[in-house]
Protein backbone atom coordinates (compact mmCIF):
# COMPACT_ATOMS: atom_id res chain seq x y z
CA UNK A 1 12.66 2.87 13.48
CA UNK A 2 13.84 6.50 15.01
CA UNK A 3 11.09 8.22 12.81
CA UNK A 4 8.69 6.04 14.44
CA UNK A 5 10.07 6.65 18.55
CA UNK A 6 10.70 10.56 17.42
CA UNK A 7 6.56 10.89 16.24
CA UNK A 8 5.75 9.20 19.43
CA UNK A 9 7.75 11.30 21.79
CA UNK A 10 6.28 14.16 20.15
CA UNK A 11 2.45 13.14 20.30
CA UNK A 12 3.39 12.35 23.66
CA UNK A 13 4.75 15.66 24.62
CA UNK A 14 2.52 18.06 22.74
CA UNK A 15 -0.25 15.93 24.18
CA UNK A 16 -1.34 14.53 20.32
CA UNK A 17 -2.23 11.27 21.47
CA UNK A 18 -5.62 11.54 19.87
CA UNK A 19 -3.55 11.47 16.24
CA UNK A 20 -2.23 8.04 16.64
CA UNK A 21 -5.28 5.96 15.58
CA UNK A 22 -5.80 8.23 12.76
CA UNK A 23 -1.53 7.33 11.64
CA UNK A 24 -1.69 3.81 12.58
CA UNK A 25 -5.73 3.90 10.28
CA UNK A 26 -3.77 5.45 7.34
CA UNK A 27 -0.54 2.98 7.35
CA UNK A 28 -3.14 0.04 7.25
CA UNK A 29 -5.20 1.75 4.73
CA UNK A 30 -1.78 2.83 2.74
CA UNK A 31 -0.07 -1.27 2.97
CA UNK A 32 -3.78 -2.23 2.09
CA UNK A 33 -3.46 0.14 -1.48
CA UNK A 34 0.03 -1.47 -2.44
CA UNK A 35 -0.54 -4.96 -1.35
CA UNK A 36 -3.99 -4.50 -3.67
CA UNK A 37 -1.60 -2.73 -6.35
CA UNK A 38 -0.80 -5.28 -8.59
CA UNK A 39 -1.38 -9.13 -6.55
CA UNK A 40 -3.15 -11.87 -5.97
CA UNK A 41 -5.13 -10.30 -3.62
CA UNK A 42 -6.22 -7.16 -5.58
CA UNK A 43 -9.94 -9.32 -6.49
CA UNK A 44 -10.63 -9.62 -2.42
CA UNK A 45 -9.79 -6.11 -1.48
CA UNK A 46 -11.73 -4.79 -4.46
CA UNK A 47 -14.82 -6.45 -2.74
CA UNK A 48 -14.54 -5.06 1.30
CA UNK A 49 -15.13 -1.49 -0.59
């Protein structure tokens, strides 16, 4: 949890604000990828792309 409150103190400060739909885009797209590794649910992601 510190990693996470030390990146957003420092987008906040060096004004990188702009960055954090682009982090928060990759984590989903990241827990999508090993969720979809080797589950059930592998067939239904497979189809959104």
């Amino acid at each position: 949890m510190s990693f996470i409150k030390e990146l957003w103190a420092f987008l906040r400060v060096r004004k990188k604000l702009w960055l954090a739909p682009l982090i928060i885009v990759m984590v989903i797209l990241g827990a999508l990828l090993i969720a979809a590794q080797g589950s059930v649910i592998a067939p239904f992601v497979y189809t959104l792309f």
